[in-house]
C-alpha atoms as a PDB file:
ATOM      1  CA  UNK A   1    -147.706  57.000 240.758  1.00  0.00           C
ATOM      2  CA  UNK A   2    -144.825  59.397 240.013  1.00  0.00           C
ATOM      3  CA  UNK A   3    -142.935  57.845 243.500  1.00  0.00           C
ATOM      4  CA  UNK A   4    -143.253  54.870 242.254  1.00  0.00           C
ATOM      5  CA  UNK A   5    -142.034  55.378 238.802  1.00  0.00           C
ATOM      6  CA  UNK A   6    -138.797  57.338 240.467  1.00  0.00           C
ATOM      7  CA  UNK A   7    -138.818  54.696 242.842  1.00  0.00           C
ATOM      8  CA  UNK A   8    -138.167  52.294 239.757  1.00  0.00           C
ATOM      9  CA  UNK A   9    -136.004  54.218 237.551  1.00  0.00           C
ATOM     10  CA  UNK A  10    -133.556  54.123 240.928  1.00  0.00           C
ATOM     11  CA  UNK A  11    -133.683  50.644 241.401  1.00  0.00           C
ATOM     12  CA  UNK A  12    -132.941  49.780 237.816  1.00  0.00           C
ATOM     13  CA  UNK A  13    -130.093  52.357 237.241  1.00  0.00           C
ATOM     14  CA  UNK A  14    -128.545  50.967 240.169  1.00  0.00           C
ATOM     15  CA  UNK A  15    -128.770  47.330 238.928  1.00  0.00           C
ATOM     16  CA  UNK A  16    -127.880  47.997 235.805  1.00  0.00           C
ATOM     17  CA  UNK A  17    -124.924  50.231 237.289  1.00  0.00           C
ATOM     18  CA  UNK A  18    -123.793  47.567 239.407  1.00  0.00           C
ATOM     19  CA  UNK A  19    -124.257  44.586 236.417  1.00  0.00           C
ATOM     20  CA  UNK A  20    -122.421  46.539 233.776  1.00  0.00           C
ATOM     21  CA  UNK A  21    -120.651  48.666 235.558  1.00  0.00           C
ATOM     22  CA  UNK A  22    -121.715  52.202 233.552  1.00  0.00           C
ATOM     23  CA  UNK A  23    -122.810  54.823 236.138  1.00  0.00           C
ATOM     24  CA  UNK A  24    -125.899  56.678 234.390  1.00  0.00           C
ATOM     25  CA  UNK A  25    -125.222  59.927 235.898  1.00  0.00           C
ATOM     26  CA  UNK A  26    -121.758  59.630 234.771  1.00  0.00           C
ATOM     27  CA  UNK A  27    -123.082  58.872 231.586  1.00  0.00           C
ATOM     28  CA  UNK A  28    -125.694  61.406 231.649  1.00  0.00           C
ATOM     29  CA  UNK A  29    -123.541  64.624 232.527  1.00  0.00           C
ATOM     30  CA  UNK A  30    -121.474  63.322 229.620  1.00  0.00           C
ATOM     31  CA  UNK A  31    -124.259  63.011 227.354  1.00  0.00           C
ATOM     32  CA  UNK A  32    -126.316  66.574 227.943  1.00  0.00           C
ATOM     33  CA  UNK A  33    -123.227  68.349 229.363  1.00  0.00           C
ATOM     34  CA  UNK A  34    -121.371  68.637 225.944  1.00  0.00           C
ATOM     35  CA  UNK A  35    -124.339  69.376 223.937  1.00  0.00           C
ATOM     36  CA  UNK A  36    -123.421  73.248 224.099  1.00  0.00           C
ATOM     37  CA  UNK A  37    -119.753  72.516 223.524  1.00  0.00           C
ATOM     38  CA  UNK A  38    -120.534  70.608 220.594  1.00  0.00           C
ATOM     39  CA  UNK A  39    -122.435  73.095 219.224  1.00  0.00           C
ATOM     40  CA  UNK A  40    -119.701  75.362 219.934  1.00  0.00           C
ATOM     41  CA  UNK A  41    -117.362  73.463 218.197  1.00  0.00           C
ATOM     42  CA  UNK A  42    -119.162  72.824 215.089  1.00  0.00           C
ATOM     43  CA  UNK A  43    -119.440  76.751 214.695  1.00  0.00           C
ATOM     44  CA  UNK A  44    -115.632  76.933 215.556  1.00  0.00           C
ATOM     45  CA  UNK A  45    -115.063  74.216 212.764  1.00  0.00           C
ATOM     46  CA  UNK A  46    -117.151  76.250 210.179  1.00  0.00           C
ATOM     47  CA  UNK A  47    -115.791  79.449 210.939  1.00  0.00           C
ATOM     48  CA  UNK A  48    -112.704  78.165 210.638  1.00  0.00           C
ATOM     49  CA  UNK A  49    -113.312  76.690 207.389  1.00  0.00           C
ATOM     50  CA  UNK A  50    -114.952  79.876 206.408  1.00  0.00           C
ATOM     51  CA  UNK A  51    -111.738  81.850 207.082  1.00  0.00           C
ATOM     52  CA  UNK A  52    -109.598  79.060 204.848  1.00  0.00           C
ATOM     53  CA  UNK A  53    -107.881  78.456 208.889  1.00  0.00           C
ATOM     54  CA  UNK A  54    -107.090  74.783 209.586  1.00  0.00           C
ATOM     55  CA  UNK A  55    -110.111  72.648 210.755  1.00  0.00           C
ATOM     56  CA  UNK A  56    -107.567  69.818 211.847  1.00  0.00           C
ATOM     57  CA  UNK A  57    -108.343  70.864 215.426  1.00  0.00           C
ATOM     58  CA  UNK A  58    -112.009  71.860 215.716  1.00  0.00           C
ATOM     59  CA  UNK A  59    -112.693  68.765 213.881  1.00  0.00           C
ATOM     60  CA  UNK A  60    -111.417  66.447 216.108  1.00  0.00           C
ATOM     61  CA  UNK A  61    -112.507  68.297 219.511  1.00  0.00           C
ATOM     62  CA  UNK A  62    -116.228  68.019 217.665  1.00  0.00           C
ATOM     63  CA  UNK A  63    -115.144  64.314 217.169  1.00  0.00           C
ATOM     64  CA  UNK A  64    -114.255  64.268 220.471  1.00  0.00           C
ATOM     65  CA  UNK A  65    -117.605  66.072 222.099  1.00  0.00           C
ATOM     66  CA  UNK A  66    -119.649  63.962 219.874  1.00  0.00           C
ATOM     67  CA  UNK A  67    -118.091  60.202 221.004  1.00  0.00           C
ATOM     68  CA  UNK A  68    -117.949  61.244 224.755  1.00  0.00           C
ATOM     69  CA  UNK A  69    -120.351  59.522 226.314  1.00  0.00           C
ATOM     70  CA  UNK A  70    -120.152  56.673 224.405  1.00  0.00           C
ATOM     71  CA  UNK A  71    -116.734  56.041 224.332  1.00  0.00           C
ATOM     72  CA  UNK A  72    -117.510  56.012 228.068  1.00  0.00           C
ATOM     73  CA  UNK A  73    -119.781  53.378 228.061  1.00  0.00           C
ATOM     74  CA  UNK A  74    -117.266  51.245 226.027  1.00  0.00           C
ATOM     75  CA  UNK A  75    -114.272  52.194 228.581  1.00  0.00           C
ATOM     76  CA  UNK A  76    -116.131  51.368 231.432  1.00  0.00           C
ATOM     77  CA  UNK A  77    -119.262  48.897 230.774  1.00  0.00           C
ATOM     78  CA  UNK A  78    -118.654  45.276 231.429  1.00  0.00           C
ATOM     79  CA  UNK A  79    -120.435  42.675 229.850  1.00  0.00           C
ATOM     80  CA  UNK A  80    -123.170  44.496 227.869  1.00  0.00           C
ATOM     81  CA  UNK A  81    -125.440  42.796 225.640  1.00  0.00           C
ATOM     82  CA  UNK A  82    -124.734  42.859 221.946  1.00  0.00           C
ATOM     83  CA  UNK A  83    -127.980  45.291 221.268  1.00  0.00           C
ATOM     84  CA  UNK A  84    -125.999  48.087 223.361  1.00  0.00           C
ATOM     85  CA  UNK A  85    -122.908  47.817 220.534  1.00  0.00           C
ATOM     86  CA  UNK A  86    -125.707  47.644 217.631  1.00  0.00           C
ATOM     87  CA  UNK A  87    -127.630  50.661 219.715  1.00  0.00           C
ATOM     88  CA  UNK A  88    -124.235  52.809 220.349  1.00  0.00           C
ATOM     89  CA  UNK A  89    -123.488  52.197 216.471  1.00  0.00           C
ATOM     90  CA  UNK A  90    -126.655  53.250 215.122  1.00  0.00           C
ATOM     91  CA  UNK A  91    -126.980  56.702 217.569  1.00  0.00           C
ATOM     92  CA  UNK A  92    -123.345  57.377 216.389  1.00  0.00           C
ATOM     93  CA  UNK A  93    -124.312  57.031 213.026  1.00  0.00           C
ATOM     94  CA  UNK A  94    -127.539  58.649 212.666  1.00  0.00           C
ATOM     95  CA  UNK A  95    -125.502  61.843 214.617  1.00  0.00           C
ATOM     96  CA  UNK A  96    -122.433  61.940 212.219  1.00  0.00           C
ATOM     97  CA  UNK A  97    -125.230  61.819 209.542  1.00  0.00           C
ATOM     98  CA  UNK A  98    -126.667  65.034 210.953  1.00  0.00           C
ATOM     99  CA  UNK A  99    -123.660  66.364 212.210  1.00  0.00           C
ATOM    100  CA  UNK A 100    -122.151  66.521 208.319  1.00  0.00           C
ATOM    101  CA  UNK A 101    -125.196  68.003 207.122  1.00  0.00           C
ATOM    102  CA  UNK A 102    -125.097  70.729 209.400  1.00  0.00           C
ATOM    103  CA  UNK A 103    -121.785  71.210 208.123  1.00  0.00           C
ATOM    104  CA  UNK A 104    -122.544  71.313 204.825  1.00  0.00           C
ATOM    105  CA  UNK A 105    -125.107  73.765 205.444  1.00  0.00           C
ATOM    106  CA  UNK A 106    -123.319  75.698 207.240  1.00  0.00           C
ATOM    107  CA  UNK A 107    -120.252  75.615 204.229  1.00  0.00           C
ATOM    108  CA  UNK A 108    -122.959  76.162 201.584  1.00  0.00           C
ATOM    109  CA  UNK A 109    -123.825  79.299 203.630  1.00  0.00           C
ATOM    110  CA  UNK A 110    -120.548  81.004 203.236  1.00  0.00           C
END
């Protein structure tokens, strides 16, 4: 059962890779790989803040960290359905939500 569920998963990354034109590894490495550097940066852009130090930069590498993967799905996709825009929008959304209130909890900390 597990083969065949692998076995599947392959088949339709690779069609959907080859239709739209979004490699999901790419995609993925994007996705988990700058989960700790986001993290990183919001701490950078609260310390900073903290300190009264310009968060012009930390802000926009979080921005940055946070858009990665999707921006690379817009870059490089071809042809995607409309519910991948509406998906993308709503994921982007729901993080910035949670990304400002970790923010704020982290400036309401100082």
């Amino acid at each position: 059962m597990f083969e065949s569920l692998t076995d599947w998963i392959s088949q339709t990354s690779q069609t959907l890779s080859t239709q739209y034109g979004v490699n999901p590894v790419i995609f993925g490495v994007l996705y988990f790989g700058t989960m700790p550097l986001f993290a990183l940066s919001v701490a950078w852009w609260i310390g900073n803040w903290r300190r009264g130090a310009s968060t012009l930069l930390p802000m926009l590498v979080t921005g940055v960290l946070f858009i990665a993967a999707y921006l690379y799905v817009l870059v490089a996709g071809r042809n995607l359905p409309v519910w991948v825009y509406i998906f993308m929008a709503v994921m982007l959304t729901l993080g910035g939500v949670s990304t400002w209130r970790q923010f704020r909890a982290g400036r309401q900390k100082a």
